[in-house]
Structure formats: structure tokens, C-alpha cells
Protein backbone atom coordinates (compact mmCIF):
# COMPACT_ATOMS: atom_id res chain seq x y z
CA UNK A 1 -17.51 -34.89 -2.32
CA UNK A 2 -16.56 -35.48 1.51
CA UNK A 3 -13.45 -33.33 2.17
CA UNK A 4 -10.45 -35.73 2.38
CA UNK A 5 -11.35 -36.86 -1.27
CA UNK A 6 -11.78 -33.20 -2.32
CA UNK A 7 -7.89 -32.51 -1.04
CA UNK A 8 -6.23 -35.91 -2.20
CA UNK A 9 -4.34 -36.89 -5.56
CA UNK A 10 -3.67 -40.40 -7.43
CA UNK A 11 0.10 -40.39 -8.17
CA UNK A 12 2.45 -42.39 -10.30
CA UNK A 13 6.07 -42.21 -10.58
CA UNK A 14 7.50 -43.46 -13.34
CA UNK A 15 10.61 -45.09 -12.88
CA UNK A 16 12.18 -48.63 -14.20
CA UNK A 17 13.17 -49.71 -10.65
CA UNK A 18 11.98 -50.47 -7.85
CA UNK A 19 10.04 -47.30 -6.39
CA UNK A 20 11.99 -46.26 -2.94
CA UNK A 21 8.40 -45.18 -1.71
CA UNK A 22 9.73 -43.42 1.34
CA UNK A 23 12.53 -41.68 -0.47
CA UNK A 24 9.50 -39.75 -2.80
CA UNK A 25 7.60 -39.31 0.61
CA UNK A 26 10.39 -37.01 1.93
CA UNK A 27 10.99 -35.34 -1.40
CA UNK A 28 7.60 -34.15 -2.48
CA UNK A 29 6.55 -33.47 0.89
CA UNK A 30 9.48 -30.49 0.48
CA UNK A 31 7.78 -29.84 -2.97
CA UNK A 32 3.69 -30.50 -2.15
CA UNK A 33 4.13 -29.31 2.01
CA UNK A 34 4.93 -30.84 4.80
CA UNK A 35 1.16 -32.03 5.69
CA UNK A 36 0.96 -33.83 3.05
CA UNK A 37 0.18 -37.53 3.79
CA UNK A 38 1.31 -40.43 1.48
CA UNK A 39 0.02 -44.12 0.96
CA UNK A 40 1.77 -46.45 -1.25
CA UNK A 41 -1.09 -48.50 -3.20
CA UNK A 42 1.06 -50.96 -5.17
CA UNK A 43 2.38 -50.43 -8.84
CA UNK A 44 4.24 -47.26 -8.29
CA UNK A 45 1.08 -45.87 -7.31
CA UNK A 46 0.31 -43.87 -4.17
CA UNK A 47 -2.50 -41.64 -2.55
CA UNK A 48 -1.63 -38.29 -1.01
CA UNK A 49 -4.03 -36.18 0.66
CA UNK A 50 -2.83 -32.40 1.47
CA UNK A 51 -3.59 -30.60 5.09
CA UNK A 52 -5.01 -27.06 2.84
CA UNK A 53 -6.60 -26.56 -0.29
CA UNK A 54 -3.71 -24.08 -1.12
CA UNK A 55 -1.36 -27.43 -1.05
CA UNK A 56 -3.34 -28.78 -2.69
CA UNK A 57 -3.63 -27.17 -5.98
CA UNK A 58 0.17 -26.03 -6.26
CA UNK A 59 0.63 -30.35 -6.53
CA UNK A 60 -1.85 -30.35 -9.13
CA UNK A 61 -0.81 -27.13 -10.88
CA UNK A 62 2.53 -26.71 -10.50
CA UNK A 63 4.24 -29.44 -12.01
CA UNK A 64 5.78 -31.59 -13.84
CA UNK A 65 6.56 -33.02 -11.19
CA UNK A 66 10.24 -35.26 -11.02
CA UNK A 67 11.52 -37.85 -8.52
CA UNK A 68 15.42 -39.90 -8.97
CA UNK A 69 15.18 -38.11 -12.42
CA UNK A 70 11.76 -39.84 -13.21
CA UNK A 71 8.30 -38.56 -14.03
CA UNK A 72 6.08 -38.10 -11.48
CA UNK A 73 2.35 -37.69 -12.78
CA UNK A 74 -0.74 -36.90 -10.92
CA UNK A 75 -4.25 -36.77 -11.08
CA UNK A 76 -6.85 -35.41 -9.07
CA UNK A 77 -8.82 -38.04 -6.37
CA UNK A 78 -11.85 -39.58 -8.20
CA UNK A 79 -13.45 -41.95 -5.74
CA UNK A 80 -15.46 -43.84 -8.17
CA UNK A 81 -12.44 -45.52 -10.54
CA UNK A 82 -10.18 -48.06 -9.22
CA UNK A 83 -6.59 -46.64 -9.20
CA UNK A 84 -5.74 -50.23 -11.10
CA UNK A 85 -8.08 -48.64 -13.69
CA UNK A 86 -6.35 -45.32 -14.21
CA UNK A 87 -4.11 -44.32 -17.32
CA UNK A 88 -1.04 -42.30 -16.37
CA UNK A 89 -0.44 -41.10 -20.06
CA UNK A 90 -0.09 -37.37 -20.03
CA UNK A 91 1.06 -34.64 -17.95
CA UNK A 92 0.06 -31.42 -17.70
CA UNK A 93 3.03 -28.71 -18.18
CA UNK A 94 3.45 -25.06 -19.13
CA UNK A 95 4.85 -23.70 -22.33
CA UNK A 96 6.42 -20.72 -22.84
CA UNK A 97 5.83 -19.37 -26.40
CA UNK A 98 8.30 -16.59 -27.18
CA UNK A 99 8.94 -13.85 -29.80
CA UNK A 100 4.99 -13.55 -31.26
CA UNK A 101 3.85 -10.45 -32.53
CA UNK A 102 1.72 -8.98 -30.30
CA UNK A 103 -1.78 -9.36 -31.40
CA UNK A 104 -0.64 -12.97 -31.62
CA UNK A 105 -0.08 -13.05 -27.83
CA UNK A 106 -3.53 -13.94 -27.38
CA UNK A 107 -5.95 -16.79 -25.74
CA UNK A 108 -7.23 -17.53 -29.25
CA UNK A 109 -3.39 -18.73 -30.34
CA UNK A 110 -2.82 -20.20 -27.60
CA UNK A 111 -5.37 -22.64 -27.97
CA UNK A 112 -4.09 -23.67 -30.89
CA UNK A 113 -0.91 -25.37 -29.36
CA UNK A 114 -2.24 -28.84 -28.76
CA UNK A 115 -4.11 -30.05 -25.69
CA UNK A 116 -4.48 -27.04 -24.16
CA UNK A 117 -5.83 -26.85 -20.60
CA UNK A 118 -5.67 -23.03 -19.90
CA UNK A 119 -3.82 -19.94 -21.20
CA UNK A 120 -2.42 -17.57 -19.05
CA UNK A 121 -4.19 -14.33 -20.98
CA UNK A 122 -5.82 -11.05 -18.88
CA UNK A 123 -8.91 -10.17 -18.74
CA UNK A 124 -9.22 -9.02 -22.33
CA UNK A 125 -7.75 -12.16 -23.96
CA UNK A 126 -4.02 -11.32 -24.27
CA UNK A 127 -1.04 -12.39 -22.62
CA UNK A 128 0.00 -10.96 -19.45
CA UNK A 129 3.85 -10.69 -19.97
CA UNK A 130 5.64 -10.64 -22.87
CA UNK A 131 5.88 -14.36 -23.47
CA UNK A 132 1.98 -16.30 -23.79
CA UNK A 133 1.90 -18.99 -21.51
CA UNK A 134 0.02 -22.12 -22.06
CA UNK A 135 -1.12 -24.98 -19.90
CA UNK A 136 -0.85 -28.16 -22.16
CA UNK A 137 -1.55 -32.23 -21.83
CA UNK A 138 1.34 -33.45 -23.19
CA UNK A 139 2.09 -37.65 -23.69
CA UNK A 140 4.32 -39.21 -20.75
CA UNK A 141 5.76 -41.11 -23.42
CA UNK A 142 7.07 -38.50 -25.40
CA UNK A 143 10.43 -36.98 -24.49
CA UNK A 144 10.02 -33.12 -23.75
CA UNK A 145 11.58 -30.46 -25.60
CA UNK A 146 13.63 -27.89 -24.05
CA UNK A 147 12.83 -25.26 -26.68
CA UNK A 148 13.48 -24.58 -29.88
CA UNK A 149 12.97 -21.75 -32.30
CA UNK A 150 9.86 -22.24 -34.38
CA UNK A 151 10.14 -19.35 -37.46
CA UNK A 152 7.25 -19.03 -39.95
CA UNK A 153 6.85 -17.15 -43.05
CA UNK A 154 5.23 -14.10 -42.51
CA UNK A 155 1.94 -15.30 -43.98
CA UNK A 156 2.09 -18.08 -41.98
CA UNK A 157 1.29 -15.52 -38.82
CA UNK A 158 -1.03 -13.12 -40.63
CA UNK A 159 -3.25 -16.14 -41.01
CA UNK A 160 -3.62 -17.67 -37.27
């Protein structure tokens, strides 16, 4: 893959207006770094390749991403589908799961909270802090949750 694909993201912001395209420019440049180059492709759609790999992957890692109080999703460059042709219907996002005992805190229950993409676990499988963090898809469509308490009866846990 020739460089300048390797270091560029598809992007969609999700608002019901009309995108201000140079608005999100300045915005996530402060968010993604300042060499990182935008093109508008129509649709609420827009290209943006970043000057380092380190740029690079905090866009693509570090979200969600939010513009004017809107979703902004992205997706890594893939040169052989037509940007017309790409769904924007997930997000990936990181969720904090709190208060489990501590052979719970592990990358085995972890995967068990949905679409998971990674789990933040060390070396020997369990979490590195004292909350498990997990890298999830979650639907664009779907309004998030800001957290809630989740409690189980204690056979519930001795079974997971």
C-alpha cells in the first residue's frame, strides 16, 4: 500500500445540516495534528491524510470523535471501495467496566461485551488498572450511554 493511502482516513460527520467543511478542518486538525490535510468528497464525506504515522493512529484510536455536537466517524483508507460505497454505521469507543471482582477483570470477560475490538488486559490476560477497558463497535444509530450500574446475582458472576 503506497504511503499516502497507508496514513489517510475516510470520514463522515454526521450532522442534519449543512456540513461547514472548513469549520471541522480547523477543529480536528487541533484534535488529529496540525499536518493533517483534509478534502471534502461530497455527502459529508471527506479524506484526511496525516503528516506521521503517530497522527495517524491517535485519529483512528482515539475517538469518538465529535464536531457542532455531531458524530464524527472514521475509517481507515481502503483504496479499492468507492467512498459512495462505504457504510458509516458504527463507531469504535472505549468502555469502562467498573466494580468486577478481580478474576473477572480479565480479556476473556471482556470479550464478552459485544463487538469487541481489543481489551486493554497485560500480558497475562488481566486488566491493567482497576477498571477493564474494552474497545467496542458500537451502532451510530444508537444513542450512547453514559453509564449505569449493571448488578448481578452472585451466580450470575461465578458463571462468566
Amino acid at each position: 500500500m503506497p504511503r499516502a493511502a497507508k496514513l489517510s482516513v475516510i470520514g463522515k460527520d454526521f450532522t442534519p445540516r449543512h456540513l461547514n467543511f472548513r469549520a471541522l478542518e480547523k477543529t480536528m486538525q487541533r484534535a488529529w495534528g496540525r499536518e493533517a490535510k483534509f478534502k471534502n468528497i461530497g455527502g459529508n464525506k471527506f479524506v484526511v491524510h496525516f503528516g506521521s504515522e503517530g497522527d495517524w493512529k491517535h485519529a483512528l484510536n482515539g475517538g469518538p470523535w465529535q464536531f457542532d455536537f455531531n458524530v464524527v466517524a472514521i475509517k481507515d483508507y481502503e483504496g479499492n471501495i468507492r467512498p459512495s460505497e462505504m457504510t458509516f454505521d458504527t463507531m469504535e469507543a472505549w468502555v469502562r467496566v467498573t466494580d468486577l471482582p478481580l478474576d473477572k477483570r480479565s480479556r476473556a470477560f471482556g470479550e464478552g461485551v459485544g463487538k469487541v475490538v481489543r481489551v486493554d488486559v497485560e500480558k497475562y490476560g488481566f486488566a491493567k488498572g482497576v477498571h477493564l477497558s474494552v474497545r467496542a463497535k458500537l451502532s451510530i444509530y444508537e444513542p450512547l450511554v453514559r453509564g449505569f450500574n449493571r448488578k448481578e446475582p452472585a451466580d450470575d458472576l461465578e458463571g462468566t
